[in-house]
C-alpha atoms as a PDB file:
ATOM      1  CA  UNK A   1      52.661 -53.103  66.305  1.00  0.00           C
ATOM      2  CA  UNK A   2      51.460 -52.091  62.664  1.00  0.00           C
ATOM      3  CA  UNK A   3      50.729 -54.968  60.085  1.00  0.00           C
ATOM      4  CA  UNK A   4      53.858 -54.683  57.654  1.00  0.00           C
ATOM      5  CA  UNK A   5      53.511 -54.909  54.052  1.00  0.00           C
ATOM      6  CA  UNK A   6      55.499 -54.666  50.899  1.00  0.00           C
ATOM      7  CA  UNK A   7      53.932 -52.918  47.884  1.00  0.00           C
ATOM      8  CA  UNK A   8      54.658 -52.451  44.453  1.00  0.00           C
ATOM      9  CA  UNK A   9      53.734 -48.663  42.866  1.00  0.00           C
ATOM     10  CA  UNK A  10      53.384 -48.587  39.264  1.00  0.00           C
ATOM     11  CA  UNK A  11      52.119 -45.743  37.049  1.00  0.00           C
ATOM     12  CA  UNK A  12      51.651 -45.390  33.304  1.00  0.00           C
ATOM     13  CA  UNK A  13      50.489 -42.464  31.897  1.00  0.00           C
ATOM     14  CA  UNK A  14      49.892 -40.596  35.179  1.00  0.00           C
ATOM     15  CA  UNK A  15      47.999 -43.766  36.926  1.00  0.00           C
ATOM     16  CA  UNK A  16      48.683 -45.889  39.552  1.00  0.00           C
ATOM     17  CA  UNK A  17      48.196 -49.541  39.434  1.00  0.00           C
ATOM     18  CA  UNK A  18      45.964 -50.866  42.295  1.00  0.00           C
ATOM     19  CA  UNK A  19      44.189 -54.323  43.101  1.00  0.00           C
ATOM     20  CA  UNK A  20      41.081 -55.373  44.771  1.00  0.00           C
ATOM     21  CA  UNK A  21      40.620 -58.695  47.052  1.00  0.00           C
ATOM     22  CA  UNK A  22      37.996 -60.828  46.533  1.00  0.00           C
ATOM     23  CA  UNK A  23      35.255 -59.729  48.306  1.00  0.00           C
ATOM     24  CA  UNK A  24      36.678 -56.255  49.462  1.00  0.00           C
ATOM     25  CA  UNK A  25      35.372 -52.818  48.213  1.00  0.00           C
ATOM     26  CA  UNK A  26      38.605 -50.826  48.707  1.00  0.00           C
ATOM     27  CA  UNK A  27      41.486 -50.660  45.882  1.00  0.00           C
ATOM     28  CA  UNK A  28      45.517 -50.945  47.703  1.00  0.00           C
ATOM     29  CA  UNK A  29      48.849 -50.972  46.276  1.00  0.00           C
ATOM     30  CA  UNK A  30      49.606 -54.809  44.980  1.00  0.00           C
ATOM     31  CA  UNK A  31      51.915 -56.592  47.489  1.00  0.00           C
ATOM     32  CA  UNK A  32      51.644 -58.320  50.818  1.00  0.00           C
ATOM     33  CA  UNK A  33      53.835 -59.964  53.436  1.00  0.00           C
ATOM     34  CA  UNK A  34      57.263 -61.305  54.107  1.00  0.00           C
ATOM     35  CA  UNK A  35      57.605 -64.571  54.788  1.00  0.00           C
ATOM     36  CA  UNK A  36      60.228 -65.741  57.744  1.00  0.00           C
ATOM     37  CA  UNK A  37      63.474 -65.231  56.604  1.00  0.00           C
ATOM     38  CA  UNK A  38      62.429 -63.125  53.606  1.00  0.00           C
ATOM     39  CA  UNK A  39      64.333 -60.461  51.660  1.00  0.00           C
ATOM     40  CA  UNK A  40      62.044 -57.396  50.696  1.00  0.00           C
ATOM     41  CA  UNK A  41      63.272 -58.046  47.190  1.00  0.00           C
ATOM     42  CA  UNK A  42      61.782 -61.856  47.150  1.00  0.00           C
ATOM     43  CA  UNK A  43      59.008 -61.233  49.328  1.00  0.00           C
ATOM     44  CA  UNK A  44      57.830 -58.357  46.771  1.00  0.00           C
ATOM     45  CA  UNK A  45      58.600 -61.000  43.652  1.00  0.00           C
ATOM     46  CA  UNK A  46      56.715 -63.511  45.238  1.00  0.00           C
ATOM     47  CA  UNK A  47      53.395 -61.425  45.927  1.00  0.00           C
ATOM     48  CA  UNK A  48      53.415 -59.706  42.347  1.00  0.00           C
ATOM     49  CA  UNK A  49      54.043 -62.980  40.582  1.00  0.00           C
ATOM     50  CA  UNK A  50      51.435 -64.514  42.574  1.00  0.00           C
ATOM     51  CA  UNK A  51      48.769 -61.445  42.584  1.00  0.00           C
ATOM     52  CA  UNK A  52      49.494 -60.583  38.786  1.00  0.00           C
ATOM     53  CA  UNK A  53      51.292 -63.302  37.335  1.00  0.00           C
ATOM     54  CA  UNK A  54      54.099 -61.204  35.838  1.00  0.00           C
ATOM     55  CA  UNK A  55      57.963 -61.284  37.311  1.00  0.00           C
ATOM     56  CA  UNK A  56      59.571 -58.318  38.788  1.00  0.00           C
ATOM     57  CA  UNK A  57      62.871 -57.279  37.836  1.00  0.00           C
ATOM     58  CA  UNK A  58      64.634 -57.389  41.177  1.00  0.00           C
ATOM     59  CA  UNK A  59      67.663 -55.574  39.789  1.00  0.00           C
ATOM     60  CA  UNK A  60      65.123 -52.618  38.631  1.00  0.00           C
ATOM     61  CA  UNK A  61      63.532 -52.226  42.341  1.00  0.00           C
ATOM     62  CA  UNK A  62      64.300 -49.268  44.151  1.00  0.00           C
ATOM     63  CA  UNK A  63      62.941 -47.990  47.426  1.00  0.00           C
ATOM     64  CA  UNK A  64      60.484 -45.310  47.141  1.00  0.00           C
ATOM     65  CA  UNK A  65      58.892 -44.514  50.627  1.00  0.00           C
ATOM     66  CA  UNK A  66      57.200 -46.021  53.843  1.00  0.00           C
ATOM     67  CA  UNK A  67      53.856 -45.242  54.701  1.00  0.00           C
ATOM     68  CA  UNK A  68      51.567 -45.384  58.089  1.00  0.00           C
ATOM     69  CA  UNK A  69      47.757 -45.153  58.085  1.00  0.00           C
ATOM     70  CA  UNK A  70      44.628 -46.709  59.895  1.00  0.00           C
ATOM     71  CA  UNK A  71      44.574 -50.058  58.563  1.00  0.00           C
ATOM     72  CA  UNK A  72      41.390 -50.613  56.268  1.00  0.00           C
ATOM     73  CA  UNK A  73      38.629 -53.177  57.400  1.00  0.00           C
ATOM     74  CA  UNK A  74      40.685 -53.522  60.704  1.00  0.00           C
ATOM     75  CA  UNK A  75      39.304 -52.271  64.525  1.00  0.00           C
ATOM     76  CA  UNK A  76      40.537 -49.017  65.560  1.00  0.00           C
ATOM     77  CA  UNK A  77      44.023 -48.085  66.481  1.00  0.00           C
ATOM     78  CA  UNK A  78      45.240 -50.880  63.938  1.00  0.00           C
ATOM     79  CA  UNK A  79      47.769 -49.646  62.131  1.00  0.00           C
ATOM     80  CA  UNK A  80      49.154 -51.007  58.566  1.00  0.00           C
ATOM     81  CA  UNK A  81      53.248 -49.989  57.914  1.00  0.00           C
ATOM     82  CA  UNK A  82      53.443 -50.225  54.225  1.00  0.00           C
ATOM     83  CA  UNK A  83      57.417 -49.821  52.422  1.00  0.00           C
ATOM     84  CA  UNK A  84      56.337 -48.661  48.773  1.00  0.00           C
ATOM     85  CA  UNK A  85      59.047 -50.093  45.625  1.00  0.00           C
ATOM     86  CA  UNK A  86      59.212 -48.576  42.247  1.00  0.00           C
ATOM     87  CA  UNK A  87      60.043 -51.791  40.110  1.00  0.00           C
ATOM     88  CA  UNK A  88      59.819 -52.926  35.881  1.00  0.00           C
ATOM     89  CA  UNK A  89      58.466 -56.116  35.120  1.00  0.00           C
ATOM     90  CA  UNK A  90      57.623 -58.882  33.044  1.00  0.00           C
ATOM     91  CA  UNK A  91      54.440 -59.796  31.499  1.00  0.00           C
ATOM     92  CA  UNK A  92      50.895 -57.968  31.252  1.00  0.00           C
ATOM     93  CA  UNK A  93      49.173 -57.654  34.786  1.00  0.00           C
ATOM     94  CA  UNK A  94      45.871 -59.588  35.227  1.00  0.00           C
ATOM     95  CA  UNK A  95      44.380 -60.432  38.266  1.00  0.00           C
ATOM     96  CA  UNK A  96      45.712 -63.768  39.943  1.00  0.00           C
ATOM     97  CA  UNK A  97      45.358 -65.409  43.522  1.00  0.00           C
ATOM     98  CA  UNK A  98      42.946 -63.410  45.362  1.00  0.00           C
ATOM     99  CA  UNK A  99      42.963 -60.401  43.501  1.00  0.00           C
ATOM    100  CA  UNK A 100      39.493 -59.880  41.924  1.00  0.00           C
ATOM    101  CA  UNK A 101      40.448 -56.369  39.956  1.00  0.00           C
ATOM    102  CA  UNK A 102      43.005 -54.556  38.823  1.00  0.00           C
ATOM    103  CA  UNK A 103      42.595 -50.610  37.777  1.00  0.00           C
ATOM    104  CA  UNK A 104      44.646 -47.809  36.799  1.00  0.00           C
ATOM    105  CA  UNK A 105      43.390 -45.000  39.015  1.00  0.00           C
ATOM    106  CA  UNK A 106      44.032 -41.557  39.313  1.00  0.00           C
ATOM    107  CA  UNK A 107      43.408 -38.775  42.060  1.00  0.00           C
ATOM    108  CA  UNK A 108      40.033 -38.816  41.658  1.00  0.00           C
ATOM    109  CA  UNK A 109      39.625 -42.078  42.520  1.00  0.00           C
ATOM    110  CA  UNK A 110      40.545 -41.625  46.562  1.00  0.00           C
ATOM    111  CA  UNK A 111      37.440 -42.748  47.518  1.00  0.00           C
ATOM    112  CA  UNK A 112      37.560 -46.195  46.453  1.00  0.00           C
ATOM    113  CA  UNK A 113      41.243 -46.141  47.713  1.00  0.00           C
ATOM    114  CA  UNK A 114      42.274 -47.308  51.639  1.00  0.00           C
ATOM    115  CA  UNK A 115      43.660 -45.108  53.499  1.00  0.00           C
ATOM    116  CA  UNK A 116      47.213 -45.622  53.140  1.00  0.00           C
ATOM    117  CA  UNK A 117      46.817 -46.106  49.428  1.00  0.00           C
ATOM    118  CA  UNK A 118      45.198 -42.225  49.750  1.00  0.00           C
ATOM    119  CA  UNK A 119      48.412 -41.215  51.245  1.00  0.00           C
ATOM    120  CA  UNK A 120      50.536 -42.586  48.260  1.00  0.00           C
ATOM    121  CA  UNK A 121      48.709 -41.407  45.996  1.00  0.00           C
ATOM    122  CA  UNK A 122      48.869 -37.911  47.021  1.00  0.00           C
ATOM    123  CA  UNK A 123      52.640 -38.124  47.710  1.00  0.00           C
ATOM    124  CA  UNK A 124      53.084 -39.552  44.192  1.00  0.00           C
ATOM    125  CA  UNK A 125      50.948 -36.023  42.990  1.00  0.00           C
ATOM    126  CA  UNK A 126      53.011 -33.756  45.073  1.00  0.00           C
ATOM    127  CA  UNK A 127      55.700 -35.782  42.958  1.00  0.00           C
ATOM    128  CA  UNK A 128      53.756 -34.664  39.498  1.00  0.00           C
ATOM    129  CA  UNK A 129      53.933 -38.404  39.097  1.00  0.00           C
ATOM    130  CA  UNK A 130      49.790 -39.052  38.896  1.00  0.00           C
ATOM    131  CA  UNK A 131      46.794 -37.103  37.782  1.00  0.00           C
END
């Protein structure tokens, strides 16, 4: 059973916001788990708030994809499910919680990406939506 994960994608000018853990080396989408009994909508709210202190507007969210990939950091044949949202917020993002670092990349970036961050990314290109 893949781990299951909301994330958040957000690009200005042609990059894509991403977020590194505290003592991680790969960028990922900003996001994280449901909770028992959690809508995607408030799940989603409550892991941006928390990992970037700003509020999403639920009313602005929008369902953009889910993506499967090799789970990074995990043993083999661990899979992570991750259901991608398009969203407008409030606030600046800054990095919060565990988040260590936030950066706008760009294609040529992939390598400091996970894997199913990689296969956003290049679906959001195929999309002309990031350089």
């Amino acid at each position: 059973m893949p781990i299951d994960k909301l994330a958040l994608v957000r690009i200005e000018e042609g990059r894509l916001l991403c977020a590194r853990s505290r003592g991680k080396s790969a960028f990922f989408l900003p996001g994280g788990k449901r909770e028992a009994g959690e809508s995607d909508a408030a799940a989603l709210c409550r892991e941006i708030e928390e990992e970037l202190g700003v509020r999403i507007r639920p009313e602005t969210m929008r369902l953009l994809r889910v993506f499967e990939a090799a789970a990074h950091g995990q043993p083999e044949g661990v899979l992570v499910r991750l259901t991608c949202y398009a969203a407008d917020f409030d606030g600046e993002p800054r990095p919060a919680a565990e988040i260590e670092e936030l950066a706008w990349l760009g294609t040529g970036d992939r390598a400091r990406m996970s894997l199913v961050t990689t296969l956003v990314i290049e679906w959001l290109v195929e999309r002309g939506l990031v350089r």
